[in-house]
C-alpha atoms as a PDB file:
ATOM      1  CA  UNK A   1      11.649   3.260   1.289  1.00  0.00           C
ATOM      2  CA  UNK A   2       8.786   5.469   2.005  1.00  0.00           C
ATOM      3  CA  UNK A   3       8.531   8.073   5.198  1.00  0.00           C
ATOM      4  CA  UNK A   4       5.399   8.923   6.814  1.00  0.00           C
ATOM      5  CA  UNK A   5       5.565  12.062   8.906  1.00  0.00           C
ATOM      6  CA  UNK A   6       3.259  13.721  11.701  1.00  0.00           C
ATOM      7  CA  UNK A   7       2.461  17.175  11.914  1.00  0.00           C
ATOM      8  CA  UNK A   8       1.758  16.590  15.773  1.00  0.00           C
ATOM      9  CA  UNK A   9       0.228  20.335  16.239  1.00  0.00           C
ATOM     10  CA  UNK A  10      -2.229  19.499  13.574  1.00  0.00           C
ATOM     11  CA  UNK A  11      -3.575  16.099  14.860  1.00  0.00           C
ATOM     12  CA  UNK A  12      -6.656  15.638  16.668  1.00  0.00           C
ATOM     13  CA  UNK A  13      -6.489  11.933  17.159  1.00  0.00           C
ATOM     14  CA  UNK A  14      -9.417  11.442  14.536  1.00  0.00           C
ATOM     15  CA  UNK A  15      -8.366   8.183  13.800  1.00  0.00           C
ATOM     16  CA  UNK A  16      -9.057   7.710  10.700  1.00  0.00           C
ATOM     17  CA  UNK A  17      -5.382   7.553   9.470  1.00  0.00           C
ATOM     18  CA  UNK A  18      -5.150   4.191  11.491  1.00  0.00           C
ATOM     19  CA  UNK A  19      -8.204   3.240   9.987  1.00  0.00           C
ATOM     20  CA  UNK A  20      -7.266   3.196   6.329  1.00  0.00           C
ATOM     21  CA  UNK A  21      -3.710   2.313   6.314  1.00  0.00           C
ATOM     22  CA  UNK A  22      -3.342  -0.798   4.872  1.00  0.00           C
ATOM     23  CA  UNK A  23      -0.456  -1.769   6.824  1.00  0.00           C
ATOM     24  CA  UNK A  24      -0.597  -0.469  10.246  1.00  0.00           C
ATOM     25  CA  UNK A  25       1.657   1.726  10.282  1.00  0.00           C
ATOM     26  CA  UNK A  26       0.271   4.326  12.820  1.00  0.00           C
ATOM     27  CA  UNK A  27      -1.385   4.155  16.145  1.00  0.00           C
ATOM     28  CA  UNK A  28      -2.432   7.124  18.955  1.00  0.00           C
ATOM     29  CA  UNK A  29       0.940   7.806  20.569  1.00  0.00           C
ATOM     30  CA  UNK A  30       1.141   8.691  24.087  1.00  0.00           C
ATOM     31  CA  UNK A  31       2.438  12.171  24.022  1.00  0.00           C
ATOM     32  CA  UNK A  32       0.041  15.088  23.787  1.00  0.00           C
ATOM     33  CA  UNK A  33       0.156  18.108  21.726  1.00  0.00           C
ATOM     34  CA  UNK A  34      -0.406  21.880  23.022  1.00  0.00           C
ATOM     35  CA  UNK A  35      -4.071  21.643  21.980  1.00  0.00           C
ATOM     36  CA  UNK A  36      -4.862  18.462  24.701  1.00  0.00           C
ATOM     37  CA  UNK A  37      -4.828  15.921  21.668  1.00  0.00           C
ATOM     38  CA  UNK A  38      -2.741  12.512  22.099  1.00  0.00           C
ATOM     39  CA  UNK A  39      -1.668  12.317  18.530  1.00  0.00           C
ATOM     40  CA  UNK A  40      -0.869   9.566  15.562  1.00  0.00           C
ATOM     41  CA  UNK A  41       2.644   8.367  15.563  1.00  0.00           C
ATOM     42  CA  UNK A  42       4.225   5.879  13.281  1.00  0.00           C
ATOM     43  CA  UNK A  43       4.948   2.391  15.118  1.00  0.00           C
ATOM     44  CA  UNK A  44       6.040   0.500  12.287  1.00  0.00           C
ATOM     45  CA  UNK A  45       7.508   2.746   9.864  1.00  0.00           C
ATOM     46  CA  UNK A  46       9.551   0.302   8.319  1.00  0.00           C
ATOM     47  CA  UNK A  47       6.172  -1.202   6.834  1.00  0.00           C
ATOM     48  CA  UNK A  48       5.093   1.712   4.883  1.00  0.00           C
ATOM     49  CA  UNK A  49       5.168   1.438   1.484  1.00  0.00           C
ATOM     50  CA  UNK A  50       4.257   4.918   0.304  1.00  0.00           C
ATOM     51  CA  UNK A  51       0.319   5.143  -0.847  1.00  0.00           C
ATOM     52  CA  UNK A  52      -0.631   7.803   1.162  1.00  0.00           C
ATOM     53  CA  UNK A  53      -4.081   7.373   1.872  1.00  0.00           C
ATOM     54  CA  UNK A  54      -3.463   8.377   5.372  1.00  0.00           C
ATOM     55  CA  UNK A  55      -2.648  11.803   4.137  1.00  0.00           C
ATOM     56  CA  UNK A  56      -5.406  11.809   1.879  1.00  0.00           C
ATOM     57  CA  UNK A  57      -7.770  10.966   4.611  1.00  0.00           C
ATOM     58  CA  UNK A  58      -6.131  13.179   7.519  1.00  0.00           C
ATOM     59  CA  UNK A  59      -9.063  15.930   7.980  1.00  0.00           C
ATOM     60  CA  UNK A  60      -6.469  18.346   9.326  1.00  0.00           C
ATOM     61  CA  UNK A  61      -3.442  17.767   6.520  1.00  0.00           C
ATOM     62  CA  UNK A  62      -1.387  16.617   9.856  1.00  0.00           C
ATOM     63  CA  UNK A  63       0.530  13.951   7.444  1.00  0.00           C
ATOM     64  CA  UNK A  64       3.287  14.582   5.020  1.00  0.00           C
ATOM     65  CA  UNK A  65       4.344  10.902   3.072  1.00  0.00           C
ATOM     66  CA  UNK A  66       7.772  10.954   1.115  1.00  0.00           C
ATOM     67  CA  UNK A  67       9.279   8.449  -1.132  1.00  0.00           C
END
């Protein structure tokens, strides 16, 4: 099972993680980081299946992915 993980300091709420995941795994959360930003959270983790390309897109390297 693969883990996606937010760096929620590092997230600006670009959006383009949501955009490209191919399972919708992540959303904009409701809890804001020190710099004003509400940032990405995982709301179906279970559904990841570990391709990354919401790291690989992530402007600000806010995502870590693990196998």
């Amino acid at each position: 099972m693969a883990k996606v993980e937010i760096v929620a300091e590092r997230c600006k709420s670009c959006g383009y993680c949501i955009k490209f995941c191919p399972k919708g795994v992540l959303a904009i959360g409701t809890k804001v980081n020190s710099k004003g930003y509400e940032y990405v959270e995982p709301v179906k983790p279970e559904a990841c299946i570990g391709c990354a390309i919401c790291a690989r897109m992530c402007p600000d390297g806010a995502i870590d992915v693990y196998k």
